[in-house]
C-alpha atoms as a PDB file:
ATOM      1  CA  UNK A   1     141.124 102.133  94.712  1.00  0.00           C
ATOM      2  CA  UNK A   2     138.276 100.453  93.597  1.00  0.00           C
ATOM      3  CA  UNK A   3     138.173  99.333  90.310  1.00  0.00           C
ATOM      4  CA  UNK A   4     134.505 102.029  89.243  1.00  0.00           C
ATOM      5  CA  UNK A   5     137.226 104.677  90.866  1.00  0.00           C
ATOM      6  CA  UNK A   6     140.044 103.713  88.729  1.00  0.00           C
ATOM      7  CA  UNK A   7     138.177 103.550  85.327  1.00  0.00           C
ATOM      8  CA  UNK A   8     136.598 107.251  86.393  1.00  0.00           C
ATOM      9  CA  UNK A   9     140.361 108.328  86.905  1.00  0.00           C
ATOM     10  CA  UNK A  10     141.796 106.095  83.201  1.00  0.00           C
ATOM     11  CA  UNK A  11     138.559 108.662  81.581  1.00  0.00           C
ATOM     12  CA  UNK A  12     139.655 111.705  82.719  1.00  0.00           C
ATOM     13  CA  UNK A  13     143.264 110.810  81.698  1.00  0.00           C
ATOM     14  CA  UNK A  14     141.580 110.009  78.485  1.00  0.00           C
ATOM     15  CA  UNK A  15     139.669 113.843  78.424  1.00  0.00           C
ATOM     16  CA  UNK A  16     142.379 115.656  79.949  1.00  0.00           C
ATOM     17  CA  UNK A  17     145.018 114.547  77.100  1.00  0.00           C
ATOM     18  CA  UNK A  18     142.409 114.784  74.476  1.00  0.00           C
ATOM     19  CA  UNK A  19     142.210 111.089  73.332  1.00  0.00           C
ATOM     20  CA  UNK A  20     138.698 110.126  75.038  1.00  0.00           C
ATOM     21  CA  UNK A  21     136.942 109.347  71.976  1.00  0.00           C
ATOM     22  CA  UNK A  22     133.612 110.958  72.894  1.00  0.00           C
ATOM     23  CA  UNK A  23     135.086 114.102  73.753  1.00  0.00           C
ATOM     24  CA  UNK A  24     137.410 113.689  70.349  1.00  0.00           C
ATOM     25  CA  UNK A  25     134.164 113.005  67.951  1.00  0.00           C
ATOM     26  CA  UNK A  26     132.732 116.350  69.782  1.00  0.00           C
ATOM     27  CA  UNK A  27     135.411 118.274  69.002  1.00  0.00           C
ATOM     28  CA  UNK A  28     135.360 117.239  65.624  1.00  0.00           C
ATOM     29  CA  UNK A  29     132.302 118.335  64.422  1.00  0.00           C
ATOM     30  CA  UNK A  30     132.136 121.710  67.246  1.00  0.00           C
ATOM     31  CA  UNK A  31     134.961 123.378  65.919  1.00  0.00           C
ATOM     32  CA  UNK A  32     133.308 123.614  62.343  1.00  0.00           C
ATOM     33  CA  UNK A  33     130.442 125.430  63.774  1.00  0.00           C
ATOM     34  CA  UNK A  34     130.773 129.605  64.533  1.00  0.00           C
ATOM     35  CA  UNK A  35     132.025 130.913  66.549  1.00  0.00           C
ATOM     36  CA  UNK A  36     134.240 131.790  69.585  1.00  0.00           C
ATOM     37  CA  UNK A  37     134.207 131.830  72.358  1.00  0.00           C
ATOM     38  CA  UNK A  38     134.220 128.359  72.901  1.00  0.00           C
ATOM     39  CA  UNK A  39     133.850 125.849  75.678  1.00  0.00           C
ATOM     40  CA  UNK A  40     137.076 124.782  76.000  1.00  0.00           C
ATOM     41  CA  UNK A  41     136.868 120.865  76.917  1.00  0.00           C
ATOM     42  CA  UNK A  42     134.341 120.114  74.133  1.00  0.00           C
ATOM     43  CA  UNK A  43     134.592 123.218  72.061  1.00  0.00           C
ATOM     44  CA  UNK A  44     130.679 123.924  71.862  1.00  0.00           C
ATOM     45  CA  UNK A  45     130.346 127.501  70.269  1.00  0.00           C
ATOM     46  CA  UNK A  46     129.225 129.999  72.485  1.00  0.00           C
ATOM     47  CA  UNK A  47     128.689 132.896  70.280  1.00  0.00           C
ATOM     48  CA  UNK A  48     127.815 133.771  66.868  1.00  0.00           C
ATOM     49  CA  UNK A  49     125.326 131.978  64.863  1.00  0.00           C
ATOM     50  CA  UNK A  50     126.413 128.392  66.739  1.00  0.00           C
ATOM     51  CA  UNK A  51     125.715 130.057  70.265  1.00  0.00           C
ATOM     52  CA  UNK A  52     122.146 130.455  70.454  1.00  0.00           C
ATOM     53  CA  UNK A  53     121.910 126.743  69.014  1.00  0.00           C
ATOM     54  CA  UNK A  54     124.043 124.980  70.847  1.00  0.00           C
ATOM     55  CA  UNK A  55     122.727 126.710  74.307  1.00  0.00           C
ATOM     56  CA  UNK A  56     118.901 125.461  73.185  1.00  0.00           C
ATOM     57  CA  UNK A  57     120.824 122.006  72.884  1.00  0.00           C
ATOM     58  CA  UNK A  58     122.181 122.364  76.920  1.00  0.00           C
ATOM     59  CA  UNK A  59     125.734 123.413  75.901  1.00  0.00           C
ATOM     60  CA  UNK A  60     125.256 127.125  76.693  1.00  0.00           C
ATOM     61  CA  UNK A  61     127.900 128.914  79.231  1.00  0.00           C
ATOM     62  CA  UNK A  62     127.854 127.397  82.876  1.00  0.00           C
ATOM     63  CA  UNK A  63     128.087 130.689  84.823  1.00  0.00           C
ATOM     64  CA  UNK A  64     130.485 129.701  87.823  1.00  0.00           C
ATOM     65  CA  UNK A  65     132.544 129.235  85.084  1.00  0.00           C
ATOM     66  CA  UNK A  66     132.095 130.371  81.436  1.00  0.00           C
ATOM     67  CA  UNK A  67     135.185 128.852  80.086  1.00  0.00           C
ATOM     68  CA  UNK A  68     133.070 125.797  80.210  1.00  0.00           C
ATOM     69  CA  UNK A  69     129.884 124.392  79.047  1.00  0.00           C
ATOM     70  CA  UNK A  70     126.640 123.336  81.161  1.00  0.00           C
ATOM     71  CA  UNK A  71     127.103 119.687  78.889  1.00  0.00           C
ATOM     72  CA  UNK A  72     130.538 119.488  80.611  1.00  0.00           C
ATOM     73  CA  UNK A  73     129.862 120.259  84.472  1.00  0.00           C
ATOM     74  CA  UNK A  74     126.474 118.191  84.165  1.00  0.00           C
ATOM     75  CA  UNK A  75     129.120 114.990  83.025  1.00  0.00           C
ATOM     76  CA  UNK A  76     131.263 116.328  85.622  1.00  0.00           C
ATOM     77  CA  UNK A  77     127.917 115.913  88.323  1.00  0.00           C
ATOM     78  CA  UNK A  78     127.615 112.071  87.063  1.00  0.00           C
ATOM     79  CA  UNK A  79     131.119 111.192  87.330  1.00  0.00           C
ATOM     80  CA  UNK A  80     133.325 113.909  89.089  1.00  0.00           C
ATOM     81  CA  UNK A  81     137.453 113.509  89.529  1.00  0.00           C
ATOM     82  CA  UNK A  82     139.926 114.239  87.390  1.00  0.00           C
ATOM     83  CA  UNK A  83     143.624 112.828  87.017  1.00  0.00           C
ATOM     84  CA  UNK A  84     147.126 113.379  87.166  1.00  0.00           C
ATOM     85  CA  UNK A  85     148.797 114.780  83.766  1.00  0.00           C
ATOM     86  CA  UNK A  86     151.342 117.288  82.702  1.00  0.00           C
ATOM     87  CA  UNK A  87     150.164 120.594  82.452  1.00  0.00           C
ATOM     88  CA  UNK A  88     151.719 123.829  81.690  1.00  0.00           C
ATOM     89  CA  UNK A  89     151.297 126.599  84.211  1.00  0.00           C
ATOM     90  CA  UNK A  90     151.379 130.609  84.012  1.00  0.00           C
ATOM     91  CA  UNK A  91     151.279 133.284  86.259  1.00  0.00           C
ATOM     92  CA  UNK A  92     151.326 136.686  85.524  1.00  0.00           C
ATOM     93  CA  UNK A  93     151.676 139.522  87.984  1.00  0.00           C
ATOM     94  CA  UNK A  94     152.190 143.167  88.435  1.00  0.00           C
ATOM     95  CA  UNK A  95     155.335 144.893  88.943  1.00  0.00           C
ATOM     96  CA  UNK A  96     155.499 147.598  91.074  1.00  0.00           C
ATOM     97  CA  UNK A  97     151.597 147.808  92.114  1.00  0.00           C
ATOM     98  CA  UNK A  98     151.718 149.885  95.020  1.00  0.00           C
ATOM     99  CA  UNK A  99     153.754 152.942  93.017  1.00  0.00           C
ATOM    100  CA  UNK A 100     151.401 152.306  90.364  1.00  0.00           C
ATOM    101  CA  UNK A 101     148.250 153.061  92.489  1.00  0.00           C
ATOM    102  CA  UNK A 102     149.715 155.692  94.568  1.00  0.00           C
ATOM    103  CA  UNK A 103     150.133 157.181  90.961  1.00  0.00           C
ATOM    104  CA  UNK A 104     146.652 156.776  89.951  1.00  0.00           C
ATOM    105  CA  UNK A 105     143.391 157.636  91.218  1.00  0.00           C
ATOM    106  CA  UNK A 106     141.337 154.525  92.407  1.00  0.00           C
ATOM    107  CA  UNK A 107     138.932 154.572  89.368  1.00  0.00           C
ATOM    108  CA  UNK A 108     141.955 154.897  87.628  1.00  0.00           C
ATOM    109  CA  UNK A 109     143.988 152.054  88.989  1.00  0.00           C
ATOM    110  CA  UNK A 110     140.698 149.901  88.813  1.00  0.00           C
ATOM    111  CA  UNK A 111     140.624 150.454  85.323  1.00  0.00           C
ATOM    112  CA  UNK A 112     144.146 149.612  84.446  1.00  0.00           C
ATOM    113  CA  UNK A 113     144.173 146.330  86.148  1.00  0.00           C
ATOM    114  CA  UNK A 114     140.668 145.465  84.148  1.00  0.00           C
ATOM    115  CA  UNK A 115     142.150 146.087  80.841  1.00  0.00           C
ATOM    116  CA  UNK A 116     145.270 144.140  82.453  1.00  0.00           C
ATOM    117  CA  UNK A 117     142.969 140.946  83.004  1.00  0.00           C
ATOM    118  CA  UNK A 118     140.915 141.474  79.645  1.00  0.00           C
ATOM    119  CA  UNK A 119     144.299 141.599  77.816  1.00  0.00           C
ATOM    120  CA  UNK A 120     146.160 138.915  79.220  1.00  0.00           C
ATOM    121  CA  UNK A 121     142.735 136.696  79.520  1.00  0.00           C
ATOM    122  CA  UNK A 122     142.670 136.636  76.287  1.00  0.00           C
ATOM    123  CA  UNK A 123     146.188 136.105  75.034  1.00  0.00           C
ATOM    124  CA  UNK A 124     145.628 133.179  77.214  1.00  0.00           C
ATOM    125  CA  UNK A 125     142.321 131.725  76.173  1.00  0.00           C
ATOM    126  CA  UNK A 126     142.717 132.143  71.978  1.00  0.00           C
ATOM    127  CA  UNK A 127     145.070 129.299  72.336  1.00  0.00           C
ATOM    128  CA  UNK A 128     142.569 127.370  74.498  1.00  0.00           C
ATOM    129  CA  UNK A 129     144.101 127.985  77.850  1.00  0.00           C
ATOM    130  CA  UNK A 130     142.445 128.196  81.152  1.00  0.00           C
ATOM    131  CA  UNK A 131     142.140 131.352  83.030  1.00  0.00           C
ATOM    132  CA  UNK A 132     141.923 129.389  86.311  1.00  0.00           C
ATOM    133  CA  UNK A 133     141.622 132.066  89.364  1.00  0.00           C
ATOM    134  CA  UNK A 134     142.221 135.894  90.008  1.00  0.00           C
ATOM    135  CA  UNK A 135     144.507 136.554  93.091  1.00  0.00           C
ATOM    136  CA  UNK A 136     144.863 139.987  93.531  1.00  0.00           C
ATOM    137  CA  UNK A 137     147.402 141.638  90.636  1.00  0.00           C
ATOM    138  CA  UNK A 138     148.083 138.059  89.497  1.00  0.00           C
ATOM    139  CA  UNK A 139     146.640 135.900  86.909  1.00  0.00           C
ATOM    140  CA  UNK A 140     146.888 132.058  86.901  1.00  0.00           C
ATOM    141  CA  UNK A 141     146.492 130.230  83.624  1.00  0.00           C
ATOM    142  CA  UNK A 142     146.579 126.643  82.895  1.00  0.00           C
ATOM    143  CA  UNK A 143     147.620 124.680  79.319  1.00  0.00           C
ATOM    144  CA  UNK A 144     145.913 121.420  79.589  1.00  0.00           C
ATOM    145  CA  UNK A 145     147.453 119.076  76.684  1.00  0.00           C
ATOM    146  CA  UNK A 146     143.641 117.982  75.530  1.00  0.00           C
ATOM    147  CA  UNK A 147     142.394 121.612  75.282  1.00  0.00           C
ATOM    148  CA  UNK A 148     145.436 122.924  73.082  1.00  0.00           C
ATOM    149  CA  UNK A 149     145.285 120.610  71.001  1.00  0.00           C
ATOM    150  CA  UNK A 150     147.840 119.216  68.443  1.00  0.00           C
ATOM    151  CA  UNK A 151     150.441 121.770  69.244  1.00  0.00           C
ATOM    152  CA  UNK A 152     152.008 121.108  72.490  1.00  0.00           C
ATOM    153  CA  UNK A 153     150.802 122.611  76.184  1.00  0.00           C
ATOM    154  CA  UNK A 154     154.453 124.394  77.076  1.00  0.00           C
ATOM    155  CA  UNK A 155     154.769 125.676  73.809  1.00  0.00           C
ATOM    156  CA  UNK A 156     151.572 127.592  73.710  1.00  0.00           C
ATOM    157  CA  UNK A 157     152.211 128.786  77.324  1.00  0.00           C
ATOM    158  CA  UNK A 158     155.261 130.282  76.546  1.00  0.00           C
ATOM    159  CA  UNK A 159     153.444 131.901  73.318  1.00  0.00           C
ATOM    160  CA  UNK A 160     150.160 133.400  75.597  1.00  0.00           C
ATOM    161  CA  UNK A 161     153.310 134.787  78.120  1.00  0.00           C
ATOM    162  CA  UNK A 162     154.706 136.695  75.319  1.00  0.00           C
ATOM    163  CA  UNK A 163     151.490 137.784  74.120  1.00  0.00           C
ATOM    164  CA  UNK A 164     150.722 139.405  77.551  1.00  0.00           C
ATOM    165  CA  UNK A 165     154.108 141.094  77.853  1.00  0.00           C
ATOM    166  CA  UNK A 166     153.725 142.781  74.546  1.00  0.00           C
ATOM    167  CA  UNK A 167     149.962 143.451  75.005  1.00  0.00           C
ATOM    168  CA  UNK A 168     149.555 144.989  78.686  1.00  0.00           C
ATOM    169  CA  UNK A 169     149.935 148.687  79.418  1.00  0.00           C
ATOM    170  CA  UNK A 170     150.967 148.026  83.123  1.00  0.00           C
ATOM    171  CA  UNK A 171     154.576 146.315  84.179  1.00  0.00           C
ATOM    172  CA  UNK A 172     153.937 142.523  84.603  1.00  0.00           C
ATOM    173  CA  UNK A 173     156.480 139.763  84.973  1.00  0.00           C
ATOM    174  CA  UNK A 174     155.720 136.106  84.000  1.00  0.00           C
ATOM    175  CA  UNK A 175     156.491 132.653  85.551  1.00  0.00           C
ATOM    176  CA  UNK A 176     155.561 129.642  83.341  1.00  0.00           C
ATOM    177  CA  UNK A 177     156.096 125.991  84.357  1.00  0.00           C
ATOM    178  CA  UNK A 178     155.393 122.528  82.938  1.00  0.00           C
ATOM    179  CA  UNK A 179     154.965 119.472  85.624  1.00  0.00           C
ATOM    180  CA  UNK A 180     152.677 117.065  86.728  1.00  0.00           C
ATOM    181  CA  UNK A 181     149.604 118.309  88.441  1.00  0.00           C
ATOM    182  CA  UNK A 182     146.092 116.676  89.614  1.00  0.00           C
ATOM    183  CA  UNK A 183     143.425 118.519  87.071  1.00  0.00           C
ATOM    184  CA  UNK A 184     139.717 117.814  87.429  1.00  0.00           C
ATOM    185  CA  UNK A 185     136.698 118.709  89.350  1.00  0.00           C
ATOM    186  CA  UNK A 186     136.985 119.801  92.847  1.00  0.00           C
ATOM    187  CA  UNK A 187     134.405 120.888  95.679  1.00  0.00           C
ATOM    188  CA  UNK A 188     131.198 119.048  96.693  1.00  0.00           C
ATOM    189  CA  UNK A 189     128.401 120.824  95.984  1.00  0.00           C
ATOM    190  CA  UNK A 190     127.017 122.002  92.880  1.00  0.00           C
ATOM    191  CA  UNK A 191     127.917 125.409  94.398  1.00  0.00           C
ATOM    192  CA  UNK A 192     131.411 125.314  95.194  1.00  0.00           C
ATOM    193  CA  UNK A 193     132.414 122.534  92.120  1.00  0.00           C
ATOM    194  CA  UNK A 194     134.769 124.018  90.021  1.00  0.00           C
ATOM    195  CA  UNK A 195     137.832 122.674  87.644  1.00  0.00           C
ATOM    196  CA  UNK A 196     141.334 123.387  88.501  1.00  0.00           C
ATOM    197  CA  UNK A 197     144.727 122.008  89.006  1.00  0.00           C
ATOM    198  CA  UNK A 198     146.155 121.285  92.314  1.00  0.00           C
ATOM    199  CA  UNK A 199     149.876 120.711  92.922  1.00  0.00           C
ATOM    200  CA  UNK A 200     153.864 121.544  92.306  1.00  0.00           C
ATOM    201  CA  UNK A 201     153.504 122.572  89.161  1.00  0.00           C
ATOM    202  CA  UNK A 202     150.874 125.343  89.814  1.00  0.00           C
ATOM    203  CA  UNK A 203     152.802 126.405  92.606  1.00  0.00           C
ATOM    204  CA  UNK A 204     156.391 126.653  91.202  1.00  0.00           C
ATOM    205  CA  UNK A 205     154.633 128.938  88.156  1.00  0.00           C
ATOM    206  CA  UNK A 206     152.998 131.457  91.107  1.00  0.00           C
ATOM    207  CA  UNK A 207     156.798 131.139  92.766  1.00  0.00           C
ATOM    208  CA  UNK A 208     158.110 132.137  89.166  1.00  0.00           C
ATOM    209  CA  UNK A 209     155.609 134.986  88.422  1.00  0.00           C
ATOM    210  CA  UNK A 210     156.405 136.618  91.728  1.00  0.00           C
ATOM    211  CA  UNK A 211     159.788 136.350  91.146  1.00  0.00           C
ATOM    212  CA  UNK A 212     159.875 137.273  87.465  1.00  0.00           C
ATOM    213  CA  UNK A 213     160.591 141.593  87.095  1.00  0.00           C
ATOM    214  CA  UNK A 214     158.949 143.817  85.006  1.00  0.00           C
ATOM    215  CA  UNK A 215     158.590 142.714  80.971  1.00  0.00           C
ATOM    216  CA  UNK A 216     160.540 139.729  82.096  1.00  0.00           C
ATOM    217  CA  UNK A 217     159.433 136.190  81.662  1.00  0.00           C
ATOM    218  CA  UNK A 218     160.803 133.118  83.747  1.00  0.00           C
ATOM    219  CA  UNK A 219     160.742 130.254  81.999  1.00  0.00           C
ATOM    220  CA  UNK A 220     161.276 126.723  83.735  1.00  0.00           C
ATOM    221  CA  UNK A 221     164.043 123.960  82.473  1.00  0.00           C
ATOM    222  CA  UNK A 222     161.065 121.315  82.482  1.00  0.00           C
ATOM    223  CA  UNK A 223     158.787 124.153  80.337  1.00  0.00           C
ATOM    224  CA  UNK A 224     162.064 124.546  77.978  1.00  0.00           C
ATOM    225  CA  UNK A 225     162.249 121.017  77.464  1.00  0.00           C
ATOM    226  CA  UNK A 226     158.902 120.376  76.894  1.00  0.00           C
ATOM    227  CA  UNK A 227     158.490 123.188  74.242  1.00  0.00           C
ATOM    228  CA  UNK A 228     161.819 122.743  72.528  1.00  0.00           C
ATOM    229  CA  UNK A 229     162.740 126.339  73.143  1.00  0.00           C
ATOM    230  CA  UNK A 230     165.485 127.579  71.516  1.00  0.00           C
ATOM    231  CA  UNK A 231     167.590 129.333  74.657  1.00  0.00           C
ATOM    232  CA  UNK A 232     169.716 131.236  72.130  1.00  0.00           C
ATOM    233  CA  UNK A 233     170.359 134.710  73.748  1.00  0.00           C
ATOM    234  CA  UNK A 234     168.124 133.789  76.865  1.00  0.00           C
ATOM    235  CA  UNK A 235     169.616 134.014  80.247  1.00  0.00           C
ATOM    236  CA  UNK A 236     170.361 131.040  82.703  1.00  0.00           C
ATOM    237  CA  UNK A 237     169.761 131.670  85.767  1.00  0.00           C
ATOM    238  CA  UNK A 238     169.094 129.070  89.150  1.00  0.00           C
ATOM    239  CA  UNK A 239     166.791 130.060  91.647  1.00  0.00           C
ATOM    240  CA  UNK A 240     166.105 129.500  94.995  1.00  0.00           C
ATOM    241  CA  UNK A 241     162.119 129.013  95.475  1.00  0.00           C
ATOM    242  CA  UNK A 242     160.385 129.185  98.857  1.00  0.00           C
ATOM    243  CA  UNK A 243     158.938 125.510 100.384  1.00  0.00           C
ATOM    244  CA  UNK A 244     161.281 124.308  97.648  1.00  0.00           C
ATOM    245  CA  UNK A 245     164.652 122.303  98.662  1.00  0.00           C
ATOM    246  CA  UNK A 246     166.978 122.227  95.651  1.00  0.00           C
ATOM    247  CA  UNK A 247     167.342 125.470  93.534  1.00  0.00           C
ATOM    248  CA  UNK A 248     165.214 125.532  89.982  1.00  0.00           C
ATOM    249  CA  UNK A 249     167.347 125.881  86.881  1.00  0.00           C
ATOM    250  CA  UNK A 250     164.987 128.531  84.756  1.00  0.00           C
ATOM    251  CA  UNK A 251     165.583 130.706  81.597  1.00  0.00           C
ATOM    252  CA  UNK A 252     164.912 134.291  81.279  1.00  0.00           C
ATOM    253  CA  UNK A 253     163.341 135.858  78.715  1.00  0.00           C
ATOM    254  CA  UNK A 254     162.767 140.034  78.153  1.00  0.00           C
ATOM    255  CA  UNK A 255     160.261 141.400  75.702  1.00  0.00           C
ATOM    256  CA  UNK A 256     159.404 145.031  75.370  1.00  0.00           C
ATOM    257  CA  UNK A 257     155.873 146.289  75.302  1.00  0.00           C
ATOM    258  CA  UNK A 258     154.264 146.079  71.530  1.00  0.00           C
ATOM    259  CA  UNK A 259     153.966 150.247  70.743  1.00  0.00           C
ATOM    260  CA  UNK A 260     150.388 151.695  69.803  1.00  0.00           C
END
């Protein structure tokens, strides 16, 4: 790797775990200014009396992705990559999808899985997670140890799963995950760039939410460990995983819907 590559790759490191100090002196001073939402690598307000300011300034929503901030993917057009990190992964789905539709009419059905997304979208993004793609009735999320924050990635991931539980009106099951995963910009063109993770860890959550039953989460060892959860009354239980070899040792967790 040449040595302009690996200083690229050492800055991302830097942004991704929230110690670059550029990104850290934005922070600073963006998160006294209203209000949410917010772009959530450099926390530029995007609405109340902050939004219209900061988008005159060139830190208005980047549409491809509004999670982020035009500032951020121009930076990202200078010096694209990312790096390798721990991340904590989530992946909600729903239970039971094809009863539930046959149930329903399709405006109906439509409607339920858009107040599904809206809900859990935003138990996952007040903590400053990632809503990272749509696929089908599932949701993947991504805790990304510089966007969080001082409290820690699996921790808050394991907080937004709860929140969805107890917040949807449809069945959903959970899968959350902590493990190393490449997180950066990906694509070459302005109109297929966008920022994601890529590897195991990503795909073990997706394994878990699929896997995962109805008001049920399925909580990694790794996540565990990483958030210090206390496993008192949770369930063990060792699962076989497809393109996996050895088993994963997870913990189950049940919540009931919050009532009206």
């Amino acid at each position: 790797m040449a040595d302009e590559e690996r200083q690229i790759s050492r800055d991302w490191e830097m942004i991704l775990t929230g110690k670059h100090p550029d990104l850290v002196r934005q922070r600073r001073i963006f998160r006294h200014l209203p209000s949410d939402p917010r772009c959530k690598m450099c926390l530029a307000p995007q609405g109340g009396i902050g939004g219209p300011v900061m988008r005159a300034l060139g830190f208005g929503r980047y549409p491809p992705n509004p999670q982020l901030c035009n500032s951020c993917f121009r930076e990202s057009e200078k010096h694209p990559g990312g790096a390798e990190i721990e991340i904590t992964a989530l992946f909600a789905d729903i239970r039971g999808s094809t009863g539930l539709a046959e149930s329903m009419s399709p405006a109906e059905y439509s409607a339920a899985v858009n107040e599904y997304v809206r809900v859990a979208s935003r138990a996952i993004r007040e903590p400053n997670g990632l809503v990272d793609k749509l696929l089908g009735d599932g949701l993947m999320a991504l805790f990304i140890p510089g966007f969080v924050g001082e409290r820690g990635h699996a921790e808050v991931g394991i907080e937004a799963a709860r929140a969805i539980l107890r917040d949807v009106a449809v069945p959903v099951g959970v899968g959350v995950h902590s493990g190393d995963a490449w997180v950066g910009f990906v694509g070459g063109t302005d109109e297929v760039r966008d920022f994601t993770a890529l590897g195991d860890a990503v795909n073990v959550a997706s394994r878990l939410g699929s896997k995962a039953a109805a008001g049920e989460i399925l909580i990694s060892a790794r996540a565990a460990d990483a958030a210090r959860l206390d496993t008192t009354g949770l369930q063990s239980r060792r699962l076989e995983l497809r393109g996996r070899t050895e088993p994963l040792e997870t913990w189950s967790e049940r919540l009931e819907r919050a009532t009206a």
